[in-house]
Protein backbone atom coordinates (compact mmCIF):
# COMPACT_ATOMS: atom_id res chain seq x y z
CA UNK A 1 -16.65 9.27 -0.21
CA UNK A 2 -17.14 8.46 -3.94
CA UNK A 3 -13.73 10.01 -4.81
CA UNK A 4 -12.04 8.05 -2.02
CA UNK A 5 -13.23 5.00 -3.96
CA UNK A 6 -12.23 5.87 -6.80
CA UNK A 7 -8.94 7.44 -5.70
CA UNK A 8 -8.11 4.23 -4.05
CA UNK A 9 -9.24 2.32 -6.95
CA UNK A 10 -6.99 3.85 -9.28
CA UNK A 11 -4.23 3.77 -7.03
CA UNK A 12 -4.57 -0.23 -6.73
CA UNK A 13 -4.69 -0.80 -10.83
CA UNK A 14 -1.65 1.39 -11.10
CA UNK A 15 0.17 -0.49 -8.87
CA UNK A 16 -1.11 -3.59 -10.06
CA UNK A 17 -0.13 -2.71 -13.56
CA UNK A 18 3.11 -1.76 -12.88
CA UNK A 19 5.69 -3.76 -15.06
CA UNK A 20 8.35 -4.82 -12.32
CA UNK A 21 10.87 -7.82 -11.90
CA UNK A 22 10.01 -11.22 -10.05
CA UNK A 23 10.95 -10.38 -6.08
CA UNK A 24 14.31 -12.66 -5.02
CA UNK A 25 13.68 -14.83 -2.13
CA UNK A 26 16.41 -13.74 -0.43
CA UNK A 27 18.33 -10.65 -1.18
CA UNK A 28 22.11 -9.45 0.03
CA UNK A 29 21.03 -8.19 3.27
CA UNK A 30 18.67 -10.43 4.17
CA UNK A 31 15.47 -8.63 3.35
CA UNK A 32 13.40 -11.20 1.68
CA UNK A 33 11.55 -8.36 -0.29
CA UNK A 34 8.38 -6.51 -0.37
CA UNK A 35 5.25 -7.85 -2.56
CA UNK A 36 3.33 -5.22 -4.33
CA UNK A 37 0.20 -6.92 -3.40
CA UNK A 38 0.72 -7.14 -0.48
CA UNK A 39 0.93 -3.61 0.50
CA UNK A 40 -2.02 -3.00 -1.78
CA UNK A 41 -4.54 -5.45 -0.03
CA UNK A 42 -3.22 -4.52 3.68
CA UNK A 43 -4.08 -0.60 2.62
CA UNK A 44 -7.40 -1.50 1.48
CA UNK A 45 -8.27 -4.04 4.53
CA UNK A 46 -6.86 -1.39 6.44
CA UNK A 47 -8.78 1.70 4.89
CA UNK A 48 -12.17 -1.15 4.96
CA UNK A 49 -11.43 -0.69 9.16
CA UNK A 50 -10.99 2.75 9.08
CA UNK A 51 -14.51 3.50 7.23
CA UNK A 52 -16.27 1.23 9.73
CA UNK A 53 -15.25 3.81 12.42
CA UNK A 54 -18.64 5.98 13.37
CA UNK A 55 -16.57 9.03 15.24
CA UNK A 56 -15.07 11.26 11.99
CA UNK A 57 -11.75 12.08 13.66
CA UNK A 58 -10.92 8.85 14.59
CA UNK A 59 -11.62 7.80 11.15
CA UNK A 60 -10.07 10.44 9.29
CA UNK A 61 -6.92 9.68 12.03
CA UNK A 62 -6.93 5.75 11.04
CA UNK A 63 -7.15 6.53 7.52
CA UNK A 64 -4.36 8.60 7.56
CA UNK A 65 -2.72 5.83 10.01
CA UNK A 66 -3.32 3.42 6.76
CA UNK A 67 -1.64 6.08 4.25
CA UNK A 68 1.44 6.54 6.48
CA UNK A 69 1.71 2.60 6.45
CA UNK A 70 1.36 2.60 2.94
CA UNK A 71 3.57 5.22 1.91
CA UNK A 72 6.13 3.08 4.42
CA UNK A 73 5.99 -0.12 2.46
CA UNK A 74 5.61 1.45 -1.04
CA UNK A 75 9.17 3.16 0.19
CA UNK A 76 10.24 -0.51 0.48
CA UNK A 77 9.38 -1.43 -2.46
CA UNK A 78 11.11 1.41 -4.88
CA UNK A 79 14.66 0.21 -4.34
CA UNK A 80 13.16 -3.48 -5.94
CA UNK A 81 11.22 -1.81 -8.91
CA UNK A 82 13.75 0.65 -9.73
CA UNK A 83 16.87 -0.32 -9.38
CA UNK A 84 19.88 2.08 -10.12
């Protein structure tokens, strides 16, 4: 449990340390843009749930849940913080 915390704390001041560009309001295809922060504080709210589960499984399954939601907006965000 200890190295999920810390894993996951890590993981939030890299991202939040990242160097990246101010997100447009508005971009070519309509996609206002994805916040950093925002993914970072729905994975933690949602990994905050996912502890509060008592059956293991089920927790270990929402956890993952949260990772795969993660992993979906972080792929979101690339495009915006690294732009070819």
């Amino acid at each position: 449990m200890v190295k999920k915390v810390l894993l996951v704390g890590a993981l939030v001041c890299g991202v939040l340390a990242m160097p990246r560009p101010a997100l447009a309001a508005g971009m070519d295809d309509g996609d206002p843009g994805v916040d950093p922060e925002v993914c970072v504080n729905d994975f933690i709210a949602c990994c905050d749930k996912a502890s509060k589960i008592e059956n293991f499984w089920s927790a270990w399954m929402a956890a993952l849940d949260c990772e795969f939601k993660f992993a979906k907006c972080a792929g979101k965000m690339l495009p915006e913080l690294f732009p070819s």
